[in-house]
C-alpha atoms as a PDB file:
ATOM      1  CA  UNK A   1      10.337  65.099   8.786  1.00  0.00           C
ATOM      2  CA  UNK A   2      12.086  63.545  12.081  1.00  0.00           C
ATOM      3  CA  UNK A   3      11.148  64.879  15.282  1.00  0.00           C
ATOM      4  CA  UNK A   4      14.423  65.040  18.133  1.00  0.00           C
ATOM      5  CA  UNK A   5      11.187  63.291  20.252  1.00  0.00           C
ATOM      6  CA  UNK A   6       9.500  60.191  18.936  1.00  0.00           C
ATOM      7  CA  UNK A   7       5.614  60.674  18.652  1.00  0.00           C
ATOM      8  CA  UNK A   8       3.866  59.771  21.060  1.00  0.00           C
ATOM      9  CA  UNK A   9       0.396  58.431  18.627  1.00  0.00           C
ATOM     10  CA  UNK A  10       1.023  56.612  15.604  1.00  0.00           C
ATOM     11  CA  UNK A  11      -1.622  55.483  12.854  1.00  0.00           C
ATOM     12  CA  UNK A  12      -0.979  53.323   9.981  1.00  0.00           C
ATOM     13  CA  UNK A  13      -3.135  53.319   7.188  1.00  0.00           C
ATOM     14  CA  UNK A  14      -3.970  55.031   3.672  1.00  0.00           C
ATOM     15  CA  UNK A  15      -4.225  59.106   3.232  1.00  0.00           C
ATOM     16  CA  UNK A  16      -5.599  59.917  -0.477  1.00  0.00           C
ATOM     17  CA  UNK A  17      -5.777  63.086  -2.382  1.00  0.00           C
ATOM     18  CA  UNK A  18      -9.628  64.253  -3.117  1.00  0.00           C
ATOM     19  CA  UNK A  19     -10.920  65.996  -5.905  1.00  0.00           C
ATOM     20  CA  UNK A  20     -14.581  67.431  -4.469  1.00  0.00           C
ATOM     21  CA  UNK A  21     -16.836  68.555  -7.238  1.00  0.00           C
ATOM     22  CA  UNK A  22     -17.580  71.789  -6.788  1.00  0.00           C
ATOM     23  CA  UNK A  23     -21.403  72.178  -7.882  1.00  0.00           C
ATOM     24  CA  UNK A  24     -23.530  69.574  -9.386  1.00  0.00           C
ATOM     25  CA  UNK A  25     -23.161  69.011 -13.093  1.00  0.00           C
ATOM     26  CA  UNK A  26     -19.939  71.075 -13.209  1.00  0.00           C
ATOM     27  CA  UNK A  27     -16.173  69.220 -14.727  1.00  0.00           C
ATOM     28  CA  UNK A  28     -14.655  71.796 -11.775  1.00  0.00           C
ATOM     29  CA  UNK A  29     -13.343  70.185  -8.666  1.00  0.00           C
ATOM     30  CA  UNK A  30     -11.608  71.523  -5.578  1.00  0.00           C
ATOM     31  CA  UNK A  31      -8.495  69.787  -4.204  1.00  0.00           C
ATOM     32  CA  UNK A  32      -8.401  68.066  -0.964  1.00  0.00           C
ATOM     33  CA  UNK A  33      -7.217  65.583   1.416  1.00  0.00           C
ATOM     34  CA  UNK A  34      -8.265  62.149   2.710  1.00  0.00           C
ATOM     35  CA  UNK A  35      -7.883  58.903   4.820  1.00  0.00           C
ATOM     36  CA  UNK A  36      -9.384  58.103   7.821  1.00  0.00           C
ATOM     37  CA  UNK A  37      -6.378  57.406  10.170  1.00  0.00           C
ATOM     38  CA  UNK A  38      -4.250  60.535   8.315  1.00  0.00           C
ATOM     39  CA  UNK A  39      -7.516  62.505   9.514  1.00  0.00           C
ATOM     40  CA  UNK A  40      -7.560  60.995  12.804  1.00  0.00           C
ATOM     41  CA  UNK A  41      -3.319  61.881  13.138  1.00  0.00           C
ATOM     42  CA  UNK A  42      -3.769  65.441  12.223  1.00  0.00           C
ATOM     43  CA  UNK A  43      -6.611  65.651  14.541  1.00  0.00           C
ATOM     44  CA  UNK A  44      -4.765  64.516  17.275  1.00  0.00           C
ATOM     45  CA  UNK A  45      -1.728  67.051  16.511  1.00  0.00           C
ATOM     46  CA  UNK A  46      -4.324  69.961  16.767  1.00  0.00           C
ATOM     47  CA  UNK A  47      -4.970  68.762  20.468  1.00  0.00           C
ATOM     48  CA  UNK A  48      -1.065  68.857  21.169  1.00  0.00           C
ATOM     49  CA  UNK A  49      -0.403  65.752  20.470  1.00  0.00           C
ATOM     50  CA  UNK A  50       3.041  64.283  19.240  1.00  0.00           C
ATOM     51  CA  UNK A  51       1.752  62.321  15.990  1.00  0.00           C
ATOM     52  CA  UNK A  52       3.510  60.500  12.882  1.00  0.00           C
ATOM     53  CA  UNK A  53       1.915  58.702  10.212  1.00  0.00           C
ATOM     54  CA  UNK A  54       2.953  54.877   9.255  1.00  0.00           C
ATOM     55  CA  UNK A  55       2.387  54.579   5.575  1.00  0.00           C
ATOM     56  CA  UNK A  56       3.838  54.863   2.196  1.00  0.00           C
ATOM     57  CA  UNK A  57       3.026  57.390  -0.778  1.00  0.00           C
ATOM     58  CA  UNK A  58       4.107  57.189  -4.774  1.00  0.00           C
ATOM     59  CA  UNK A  59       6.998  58.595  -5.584  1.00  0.00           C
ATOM     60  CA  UNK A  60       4.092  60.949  -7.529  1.00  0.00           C
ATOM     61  CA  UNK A  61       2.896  65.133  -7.166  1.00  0.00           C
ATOM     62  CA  UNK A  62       0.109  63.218  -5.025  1.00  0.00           C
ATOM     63  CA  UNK A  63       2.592  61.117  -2.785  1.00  0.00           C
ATOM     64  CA  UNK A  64       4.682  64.860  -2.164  1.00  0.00           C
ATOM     65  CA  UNK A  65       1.125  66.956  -1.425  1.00  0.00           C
ATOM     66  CA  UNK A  66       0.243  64.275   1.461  1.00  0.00           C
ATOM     67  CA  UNK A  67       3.781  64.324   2.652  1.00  0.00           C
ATOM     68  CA  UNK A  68       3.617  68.367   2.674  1.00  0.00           C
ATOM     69  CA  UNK A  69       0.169  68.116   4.229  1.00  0.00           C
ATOM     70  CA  UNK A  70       1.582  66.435   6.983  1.00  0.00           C
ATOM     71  CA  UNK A  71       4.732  68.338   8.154  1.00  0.00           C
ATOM     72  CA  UNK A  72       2.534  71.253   8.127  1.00  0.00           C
ATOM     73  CA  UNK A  73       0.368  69.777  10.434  1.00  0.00           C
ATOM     74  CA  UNK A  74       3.400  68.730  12.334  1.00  0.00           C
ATOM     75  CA  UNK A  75       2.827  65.407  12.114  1.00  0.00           C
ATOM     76  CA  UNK A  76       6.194  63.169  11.755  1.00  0.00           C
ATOM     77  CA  UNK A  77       6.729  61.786   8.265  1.00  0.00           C
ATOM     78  CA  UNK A  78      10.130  59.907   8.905  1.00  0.00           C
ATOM     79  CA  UNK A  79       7.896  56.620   9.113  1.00  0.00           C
ATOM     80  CA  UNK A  80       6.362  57.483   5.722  1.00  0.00           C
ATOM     81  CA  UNK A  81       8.092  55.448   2.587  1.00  0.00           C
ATOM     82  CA  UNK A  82       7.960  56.320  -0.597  1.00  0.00           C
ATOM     83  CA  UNK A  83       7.388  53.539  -3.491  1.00  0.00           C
ATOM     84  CA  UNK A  84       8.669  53.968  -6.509  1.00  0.00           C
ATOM     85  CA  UNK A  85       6.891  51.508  -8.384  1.00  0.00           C
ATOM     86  CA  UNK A  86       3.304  52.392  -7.532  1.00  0.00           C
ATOM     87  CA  UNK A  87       1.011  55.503  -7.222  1.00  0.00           C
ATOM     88  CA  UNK A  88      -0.429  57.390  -4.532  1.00  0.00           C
ATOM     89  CA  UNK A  89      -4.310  56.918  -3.721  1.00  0.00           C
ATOM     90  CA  UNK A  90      -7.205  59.298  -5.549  1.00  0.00           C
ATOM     91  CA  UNK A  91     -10.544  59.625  -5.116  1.00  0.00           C
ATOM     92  CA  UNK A  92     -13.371  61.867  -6.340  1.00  0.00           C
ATOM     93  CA  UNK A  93     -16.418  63.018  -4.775  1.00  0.00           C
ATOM     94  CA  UNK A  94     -19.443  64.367  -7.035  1.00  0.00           C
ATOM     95  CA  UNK A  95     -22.813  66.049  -6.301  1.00  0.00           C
ATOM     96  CA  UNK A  96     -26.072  65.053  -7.435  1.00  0.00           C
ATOM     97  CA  UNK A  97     -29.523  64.934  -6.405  1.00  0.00           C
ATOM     98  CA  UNK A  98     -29.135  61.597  -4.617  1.00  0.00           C
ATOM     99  CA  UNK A  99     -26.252  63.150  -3.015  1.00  0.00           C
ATOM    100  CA  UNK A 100     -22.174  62.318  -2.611  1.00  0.00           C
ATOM    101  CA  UNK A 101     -20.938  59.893  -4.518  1.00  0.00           C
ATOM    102  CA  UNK A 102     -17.162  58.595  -4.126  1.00  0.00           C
ATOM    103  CA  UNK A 103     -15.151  57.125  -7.143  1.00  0.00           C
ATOM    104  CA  UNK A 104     -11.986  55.722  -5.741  1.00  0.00           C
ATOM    105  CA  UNK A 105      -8.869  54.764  -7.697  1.00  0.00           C
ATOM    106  CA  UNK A 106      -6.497  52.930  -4.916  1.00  0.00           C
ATOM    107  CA  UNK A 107      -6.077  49.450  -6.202  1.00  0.00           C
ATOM    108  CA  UNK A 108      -2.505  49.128  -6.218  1.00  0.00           C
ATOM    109  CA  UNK A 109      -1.478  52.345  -4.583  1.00  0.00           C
ATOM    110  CA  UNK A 110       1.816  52.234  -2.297  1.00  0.00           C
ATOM    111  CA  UNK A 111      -0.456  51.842   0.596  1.00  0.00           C
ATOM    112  CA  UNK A 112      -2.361  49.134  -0.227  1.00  0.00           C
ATOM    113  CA  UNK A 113       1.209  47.472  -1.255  1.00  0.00           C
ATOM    114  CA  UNK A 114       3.038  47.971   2.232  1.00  0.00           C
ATOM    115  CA  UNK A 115       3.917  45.105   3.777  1.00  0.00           C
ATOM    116  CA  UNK A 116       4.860  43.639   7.615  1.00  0.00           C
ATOM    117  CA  UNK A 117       8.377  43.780   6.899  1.00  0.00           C
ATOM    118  CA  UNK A 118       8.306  47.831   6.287  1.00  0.00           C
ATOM    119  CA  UNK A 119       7.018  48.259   9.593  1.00  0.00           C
ATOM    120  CA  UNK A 120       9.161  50.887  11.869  1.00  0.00           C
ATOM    121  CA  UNK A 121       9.165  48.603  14.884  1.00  0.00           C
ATOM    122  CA  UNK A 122      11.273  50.656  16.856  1.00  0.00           C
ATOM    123  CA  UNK A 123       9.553  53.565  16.458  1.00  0.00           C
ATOM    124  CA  UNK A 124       6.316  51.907  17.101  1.00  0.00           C
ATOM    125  CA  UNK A 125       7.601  50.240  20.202  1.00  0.00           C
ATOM    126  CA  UNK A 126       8.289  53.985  21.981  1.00  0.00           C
ATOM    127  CA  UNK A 127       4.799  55.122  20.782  1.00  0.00           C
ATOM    128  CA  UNK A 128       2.146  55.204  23.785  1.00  0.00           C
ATOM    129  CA  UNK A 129      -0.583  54.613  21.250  1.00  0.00           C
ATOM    130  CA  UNK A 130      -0.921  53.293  17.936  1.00  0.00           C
ATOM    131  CA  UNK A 131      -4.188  53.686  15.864  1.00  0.00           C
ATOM    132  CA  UNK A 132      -5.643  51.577  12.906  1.00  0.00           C
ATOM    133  CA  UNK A 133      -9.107  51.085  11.433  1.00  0.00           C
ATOM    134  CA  UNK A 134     -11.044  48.800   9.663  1.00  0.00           C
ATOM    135  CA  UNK A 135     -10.316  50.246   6.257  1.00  0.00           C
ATOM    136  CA  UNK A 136      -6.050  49.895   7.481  1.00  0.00           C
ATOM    137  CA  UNK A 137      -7.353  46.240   7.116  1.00  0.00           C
ATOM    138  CA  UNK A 138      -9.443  46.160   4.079  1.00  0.00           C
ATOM    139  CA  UNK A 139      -6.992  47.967   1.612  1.00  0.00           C
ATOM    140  CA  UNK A 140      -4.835  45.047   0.959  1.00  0.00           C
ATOM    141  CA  UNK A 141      -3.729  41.928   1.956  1.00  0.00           C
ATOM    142  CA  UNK A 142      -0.141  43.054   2.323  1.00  0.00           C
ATOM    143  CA  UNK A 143      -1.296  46.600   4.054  1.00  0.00           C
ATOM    144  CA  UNK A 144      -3.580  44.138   6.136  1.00  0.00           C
ATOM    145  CA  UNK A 145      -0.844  41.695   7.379  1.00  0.00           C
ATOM    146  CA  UNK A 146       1.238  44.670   8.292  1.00  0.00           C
ATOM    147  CA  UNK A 147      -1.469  46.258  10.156  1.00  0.00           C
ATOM    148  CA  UNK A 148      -2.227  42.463  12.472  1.00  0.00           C
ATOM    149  CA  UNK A 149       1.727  42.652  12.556  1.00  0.00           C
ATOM    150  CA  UNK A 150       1.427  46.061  14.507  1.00  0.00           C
ATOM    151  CA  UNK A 151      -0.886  45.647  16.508  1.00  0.00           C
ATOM    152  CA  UNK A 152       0.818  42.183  17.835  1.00  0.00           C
ATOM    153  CA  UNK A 153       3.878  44.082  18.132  1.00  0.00           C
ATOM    154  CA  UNK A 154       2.910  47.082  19.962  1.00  0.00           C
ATOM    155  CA  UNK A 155       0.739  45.110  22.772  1.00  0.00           C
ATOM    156  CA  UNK A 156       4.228  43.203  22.799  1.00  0.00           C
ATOM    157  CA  UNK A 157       6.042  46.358  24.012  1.00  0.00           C
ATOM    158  CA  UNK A 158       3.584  47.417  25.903  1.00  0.00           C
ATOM    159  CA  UNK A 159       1.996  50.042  23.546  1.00  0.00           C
ATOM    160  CA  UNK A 160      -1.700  50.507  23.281  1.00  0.00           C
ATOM    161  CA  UNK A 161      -3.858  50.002  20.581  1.00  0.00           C
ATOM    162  CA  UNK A 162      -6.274  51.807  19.233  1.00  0.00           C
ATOM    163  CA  UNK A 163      -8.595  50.683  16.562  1.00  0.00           C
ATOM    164  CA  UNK A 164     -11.979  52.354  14.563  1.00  0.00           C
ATOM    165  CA  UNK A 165     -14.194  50.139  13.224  1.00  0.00           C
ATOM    166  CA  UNK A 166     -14.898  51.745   9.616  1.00  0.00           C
ATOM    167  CA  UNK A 167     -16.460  49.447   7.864  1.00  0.00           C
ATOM    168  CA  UNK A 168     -16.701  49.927   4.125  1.00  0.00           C
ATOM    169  CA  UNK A 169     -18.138  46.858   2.284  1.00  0.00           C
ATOM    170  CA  UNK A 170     -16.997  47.945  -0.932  1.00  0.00           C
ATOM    171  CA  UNK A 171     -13.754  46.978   0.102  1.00  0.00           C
ATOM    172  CA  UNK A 172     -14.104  43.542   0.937  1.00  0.00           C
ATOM    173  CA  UNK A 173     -17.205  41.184   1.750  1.00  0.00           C
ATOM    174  CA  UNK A 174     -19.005  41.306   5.349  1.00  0.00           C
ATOM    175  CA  UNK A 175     -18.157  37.762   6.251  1.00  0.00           C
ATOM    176  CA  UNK A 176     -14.182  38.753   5.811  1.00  0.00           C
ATOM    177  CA  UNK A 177     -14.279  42.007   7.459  1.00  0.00           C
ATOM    178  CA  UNK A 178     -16.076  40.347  10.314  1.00  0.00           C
ATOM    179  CA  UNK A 179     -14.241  37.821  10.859  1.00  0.00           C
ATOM    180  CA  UNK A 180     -10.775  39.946  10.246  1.00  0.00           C
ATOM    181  CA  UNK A 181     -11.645  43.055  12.980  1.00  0.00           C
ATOM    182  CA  UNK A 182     -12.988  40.230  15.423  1.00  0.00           C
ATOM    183  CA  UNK A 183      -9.123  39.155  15.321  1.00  0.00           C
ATOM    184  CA  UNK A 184      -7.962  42.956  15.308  1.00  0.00           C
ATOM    185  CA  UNK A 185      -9.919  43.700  18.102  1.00  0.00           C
ATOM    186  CA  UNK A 186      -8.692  40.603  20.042  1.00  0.00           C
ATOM    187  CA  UNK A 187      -5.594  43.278  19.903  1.00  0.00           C
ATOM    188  CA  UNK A 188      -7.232  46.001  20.570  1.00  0.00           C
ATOM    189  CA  UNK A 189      -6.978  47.934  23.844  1.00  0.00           C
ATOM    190  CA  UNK A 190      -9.311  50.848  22.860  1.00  0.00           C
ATOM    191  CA  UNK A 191     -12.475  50.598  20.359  1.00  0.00           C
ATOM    192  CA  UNK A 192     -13.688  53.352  18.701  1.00  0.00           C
ATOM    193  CA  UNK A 193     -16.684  51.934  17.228  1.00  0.00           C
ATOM    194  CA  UNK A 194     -19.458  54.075  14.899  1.00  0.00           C
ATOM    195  CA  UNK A 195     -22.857  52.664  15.783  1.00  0.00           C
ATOM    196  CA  UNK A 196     -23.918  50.978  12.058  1.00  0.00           C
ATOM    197  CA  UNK A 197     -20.416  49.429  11.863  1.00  0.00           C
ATOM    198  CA  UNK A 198     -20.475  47.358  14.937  1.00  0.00           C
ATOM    199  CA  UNK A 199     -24.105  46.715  14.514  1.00  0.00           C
ATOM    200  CA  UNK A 200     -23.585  44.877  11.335  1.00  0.00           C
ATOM    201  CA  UNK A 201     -20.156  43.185  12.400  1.00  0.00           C
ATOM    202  CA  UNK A 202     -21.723  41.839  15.634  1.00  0.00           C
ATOM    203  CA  UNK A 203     -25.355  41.401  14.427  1.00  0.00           C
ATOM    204  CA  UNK A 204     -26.645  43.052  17.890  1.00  0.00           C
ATOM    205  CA  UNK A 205     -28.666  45.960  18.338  1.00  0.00           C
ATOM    206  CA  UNK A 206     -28.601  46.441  22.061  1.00  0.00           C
ATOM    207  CA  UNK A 207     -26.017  49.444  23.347  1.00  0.00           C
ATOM    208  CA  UNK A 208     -25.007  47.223  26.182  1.00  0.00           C
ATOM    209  CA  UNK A 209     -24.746  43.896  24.369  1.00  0.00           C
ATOM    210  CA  UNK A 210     -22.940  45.350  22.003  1.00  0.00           C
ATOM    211  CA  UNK A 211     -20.499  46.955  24.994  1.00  0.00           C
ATOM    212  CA  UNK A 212     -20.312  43.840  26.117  1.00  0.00           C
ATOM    213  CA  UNK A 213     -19.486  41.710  23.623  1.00  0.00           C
ATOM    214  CA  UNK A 214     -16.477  43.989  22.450  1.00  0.00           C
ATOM    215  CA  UNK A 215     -15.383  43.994  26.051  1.00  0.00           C
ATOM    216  CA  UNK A 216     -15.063  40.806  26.039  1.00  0.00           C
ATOM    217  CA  UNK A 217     -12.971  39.827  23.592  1.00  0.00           C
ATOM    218  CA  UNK A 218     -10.042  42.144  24.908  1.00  0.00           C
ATOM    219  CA  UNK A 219     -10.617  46.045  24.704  1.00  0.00           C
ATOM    220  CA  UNK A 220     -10.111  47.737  27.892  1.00  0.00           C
ATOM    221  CA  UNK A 221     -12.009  51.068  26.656  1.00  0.00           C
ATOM    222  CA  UNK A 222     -15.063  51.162  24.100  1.00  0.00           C
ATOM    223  CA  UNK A 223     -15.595  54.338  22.848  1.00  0.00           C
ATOM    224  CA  UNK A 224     -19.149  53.867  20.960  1.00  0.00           C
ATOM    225  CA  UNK A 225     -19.467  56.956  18.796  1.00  0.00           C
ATOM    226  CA  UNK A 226     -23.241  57.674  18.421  1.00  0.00           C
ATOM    227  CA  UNK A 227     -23.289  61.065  16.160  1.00  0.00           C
ATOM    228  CA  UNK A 228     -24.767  64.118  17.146  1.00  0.00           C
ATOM    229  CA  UNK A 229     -26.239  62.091  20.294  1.00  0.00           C
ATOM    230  CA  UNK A 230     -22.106  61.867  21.361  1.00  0.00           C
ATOM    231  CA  UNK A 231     -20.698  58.549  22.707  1.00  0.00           C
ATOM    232  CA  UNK A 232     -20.709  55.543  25.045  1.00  0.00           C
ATOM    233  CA  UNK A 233     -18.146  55.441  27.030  1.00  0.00           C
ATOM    234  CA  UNK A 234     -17.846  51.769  28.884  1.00  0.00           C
ATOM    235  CA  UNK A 235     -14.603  50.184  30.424  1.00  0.00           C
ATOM    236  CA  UNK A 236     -15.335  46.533  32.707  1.00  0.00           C
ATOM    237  CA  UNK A 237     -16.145  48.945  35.545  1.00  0.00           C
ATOM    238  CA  UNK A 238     -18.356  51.896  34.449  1.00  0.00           C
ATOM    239  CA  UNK A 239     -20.347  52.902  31.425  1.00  0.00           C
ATOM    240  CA  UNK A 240     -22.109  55.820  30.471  1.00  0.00           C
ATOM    241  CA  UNK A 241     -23.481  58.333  27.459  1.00  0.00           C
ATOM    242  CA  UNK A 242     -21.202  61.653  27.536  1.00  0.00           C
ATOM    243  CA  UNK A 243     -23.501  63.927  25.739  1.00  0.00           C
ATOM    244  CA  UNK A 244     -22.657  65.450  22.116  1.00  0.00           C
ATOM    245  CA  UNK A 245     -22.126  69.297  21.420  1.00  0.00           C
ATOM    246  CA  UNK A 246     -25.262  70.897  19.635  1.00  0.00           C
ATOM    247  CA  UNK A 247     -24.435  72.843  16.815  1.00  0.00           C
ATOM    248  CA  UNK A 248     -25.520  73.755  13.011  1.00  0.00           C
ATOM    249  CA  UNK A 249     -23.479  71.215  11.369  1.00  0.00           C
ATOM    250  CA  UNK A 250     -22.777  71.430   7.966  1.00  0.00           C
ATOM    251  CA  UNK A 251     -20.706  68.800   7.116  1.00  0.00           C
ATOM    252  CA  UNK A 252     -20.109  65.598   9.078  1.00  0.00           C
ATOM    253  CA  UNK A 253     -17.335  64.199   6.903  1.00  0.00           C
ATOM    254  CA  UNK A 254     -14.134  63.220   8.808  1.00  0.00           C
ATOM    255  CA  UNK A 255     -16.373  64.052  12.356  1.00  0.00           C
ATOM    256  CA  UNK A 256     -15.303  60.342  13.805  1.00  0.00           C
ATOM    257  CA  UNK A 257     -12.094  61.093  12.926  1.00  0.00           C
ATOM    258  CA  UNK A 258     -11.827  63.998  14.616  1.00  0.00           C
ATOM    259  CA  UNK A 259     -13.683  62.511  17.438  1.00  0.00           C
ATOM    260  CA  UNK A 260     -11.286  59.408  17.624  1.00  0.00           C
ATOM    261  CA  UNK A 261      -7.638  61.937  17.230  1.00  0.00           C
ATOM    262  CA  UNK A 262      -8.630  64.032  19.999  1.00  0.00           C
ATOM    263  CA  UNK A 263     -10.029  61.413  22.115  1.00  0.00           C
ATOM    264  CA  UNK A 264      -6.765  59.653  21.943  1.00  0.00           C
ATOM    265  CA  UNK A 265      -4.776  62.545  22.190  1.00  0.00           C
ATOM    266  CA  UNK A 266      -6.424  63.166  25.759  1.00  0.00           C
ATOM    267  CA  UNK A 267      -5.974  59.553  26.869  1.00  0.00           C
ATOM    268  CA  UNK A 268      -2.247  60.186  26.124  1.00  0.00           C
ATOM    269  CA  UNK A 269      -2.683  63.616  27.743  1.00  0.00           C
ATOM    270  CA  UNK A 270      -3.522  61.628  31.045  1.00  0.00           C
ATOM    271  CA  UNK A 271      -7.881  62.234  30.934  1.00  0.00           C
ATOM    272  CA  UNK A 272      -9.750  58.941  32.522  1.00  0.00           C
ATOM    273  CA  UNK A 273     -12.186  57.969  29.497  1.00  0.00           C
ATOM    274  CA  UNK A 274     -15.147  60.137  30.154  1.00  0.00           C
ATOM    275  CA  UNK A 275     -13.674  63.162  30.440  1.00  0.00           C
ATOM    276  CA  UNK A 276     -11.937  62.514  27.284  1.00  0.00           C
ATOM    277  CA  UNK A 277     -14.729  61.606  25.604  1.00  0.00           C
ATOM    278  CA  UNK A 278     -16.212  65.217  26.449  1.00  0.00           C
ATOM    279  CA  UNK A 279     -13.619  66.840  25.244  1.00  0.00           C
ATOM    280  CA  UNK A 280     -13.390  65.054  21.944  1.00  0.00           C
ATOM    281  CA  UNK A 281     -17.704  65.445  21.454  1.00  0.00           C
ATOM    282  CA  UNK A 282     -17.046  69.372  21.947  1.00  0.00           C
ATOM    283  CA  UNK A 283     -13.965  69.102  19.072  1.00  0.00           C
ATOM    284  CA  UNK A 284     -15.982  66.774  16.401  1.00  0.00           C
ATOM    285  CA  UNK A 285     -19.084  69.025  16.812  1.00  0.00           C
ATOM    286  CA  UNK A 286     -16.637  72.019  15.843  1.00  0.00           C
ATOM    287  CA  UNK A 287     -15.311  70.140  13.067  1.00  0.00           C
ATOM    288  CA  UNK A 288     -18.733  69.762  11.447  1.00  0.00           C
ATOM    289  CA  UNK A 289     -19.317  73.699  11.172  1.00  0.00           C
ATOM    290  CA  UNK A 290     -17.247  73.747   7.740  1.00  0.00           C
ATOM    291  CA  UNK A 291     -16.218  71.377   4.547  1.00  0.00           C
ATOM    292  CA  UNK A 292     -14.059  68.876   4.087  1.00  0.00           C
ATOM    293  CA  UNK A 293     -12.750  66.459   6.809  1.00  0.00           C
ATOM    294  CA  UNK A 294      -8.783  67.986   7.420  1.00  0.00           C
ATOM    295  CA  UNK A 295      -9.663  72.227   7.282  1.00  0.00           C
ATOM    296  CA  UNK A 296     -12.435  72.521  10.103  1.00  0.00           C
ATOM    297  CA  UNK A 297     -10.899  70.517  12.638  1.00  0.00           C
ATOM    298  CA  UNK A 298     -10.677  72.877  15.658  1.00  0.00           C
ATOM    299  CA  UNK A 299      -7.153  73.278  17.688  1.00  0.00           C
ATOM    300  CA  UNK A 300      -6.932  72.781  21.303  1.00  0.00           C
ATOM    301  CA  UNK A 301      -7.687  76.484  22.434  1.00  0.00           C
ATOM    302  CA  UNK A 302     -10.701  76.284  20.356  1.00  0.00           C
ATOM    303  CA  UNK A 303     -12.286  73.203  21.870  1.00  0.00           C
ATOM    304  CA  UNK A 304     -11.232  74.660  25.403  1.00  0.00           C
ATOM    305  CA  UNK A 305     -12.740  77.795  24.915  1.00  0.00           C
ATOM    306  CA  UNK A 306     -15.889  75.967  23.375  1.00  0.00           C
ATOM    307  CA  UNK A 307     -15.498  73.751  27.004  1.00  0.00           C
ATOM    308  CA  UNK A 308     -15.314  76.849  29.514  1.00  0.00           C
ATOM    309  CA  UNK A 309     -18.624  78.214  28.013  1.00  0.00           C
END
């Protein structure tokens, strides 16, 4: 779907199609969506945002949900490509009395298979933002070049970056991932670090060590998301906690997501860090008060109205 105005927030990375059991025990599962920077774009278009996903689907029933998914959410699609020679992402969540466990077949989707040279560069190059995470990274080594690629070329034209942490060591070893999002973050002009991720990558366990050593290597704005407790908020001339939104959460999947789509979508929106950062607490709490990490996420009016009380 093409948009007569070019988003204003891209994200490049995977979006999957999730089959949630529905009770313990039970062959039944419920349909879904996921994919941390696909949550994090649809997220962002709920604050107002102008979004569009960088990616590429099968030419599969999968590939066209995710692509439907999307221009519902009015989130641009004309930077999505569709590969006819692989399949689009799956994964499975079951129940049990140790809790979730994910089964993930992805090795070899289209994602994991695109490469630098499908990269939109002009559309990235009118973006203001353009988001990746650590898993936009781990997916591939082709998805990972073209992710390096993007970032180098929007801090080239003058676009900002914006980059999550999520670390998943099933995807790759520690030793690469940490020595991969050191580079990515060299690139990086806002980091929206979760607190056991950059712990592990930076083997630190002070908040402001931690702040500071990401500062330092580039990032203008770190964003350090800290749960229910909300987020540390630090640029090279302030740094503070914004506190988080109490509320009986239900489920916290997709919540950093959420957190990191709306924070963005305020920067972009013209909010200094902090007051983003409020704003964005208020709309991940919301998003915890349901299941599933796309069908709570609150709009705009809701996390304003949440705001004015």
């Amino acid at each position: 779907m093409a948009s007569t105005t070019p988003p204003e927030i891209l994200a490049l990375g995977e979006a999957m199609v999730e089959f949630n059991q529905s009770s313990p025990g039970r062959p039944d599962y419920l349909q879904g969506f996921g994919g941390d920077t696909s949550n994090f774009c649809i997220a962002a278009a709920r604050q107002g945002a102008r979004t569009g996903f960088v990616s590429a689907v099968g030419d599969d029933h999968f590939g066209q949900l995710l692509v439907e998914l999307w221009q519902r959410e009015g989130v641009d699609t004309s930077t999505v490509r569709v590969d006819a020679h692989a399949p689009t992402g799956v994964y499975f969540v079951s129940h049990g009395a140790d809790g979730h466990r994910f089964d993930y077949l992805r090795a070899g989707s289209a994602a994991s298979r695109y490469a630098p040279h499908d990269l939109p560069l002009d559309a990235i190059a009118a973006a203001k933002v353009i988001h990746l995470s650590g898993i936009s990274l781990a997916i591939g080594v082709n998805a990972c070049d073209a992710a390096l690629a993007a970032m180098e070329h929007a801090r080239a034209n003058d676009v900002r970056v914006s980059f999550d942490t999520n670390l998943r060591l099933k995807l790759w070893p520690l030793a690469r991932a940490r020595a991969v999002m050191l580079e990515a973050i060299r690139q990086t002009d806002i980091c929206l670090p979760s607190w056991d991720d950059v712990t592990a990558l930076t083997g630190l366990a002070g908040r402001d060590d931690i702040v500071d050593f990401l500062l330092a290597r580039g990032p203008r704005v770190v964003a350090l998301k800290l749960g229910k407790d909300g987020a540390y908020i630090a640029t090279p001339d302030e740094r503070r906690v914004v506190p988080g939104l109490v509320v009986n959460a239900v489920d916290a999947t997709g919540a950093g997501d959420c957190f990191g789509g709306a924070f963005i979508a305020r920067i972009v929106a013209g909010d200094d860090p902090f007051a983003a950062a409020r704003y964005a607490n208020v709309a991940a709490a919301l998003s915890t008060q349901g299941f599933g990490a796309v069908a709570p996420v609150p709009d705009r009016a809701a996390v304003e109205r949440m705001l004015a009380e």
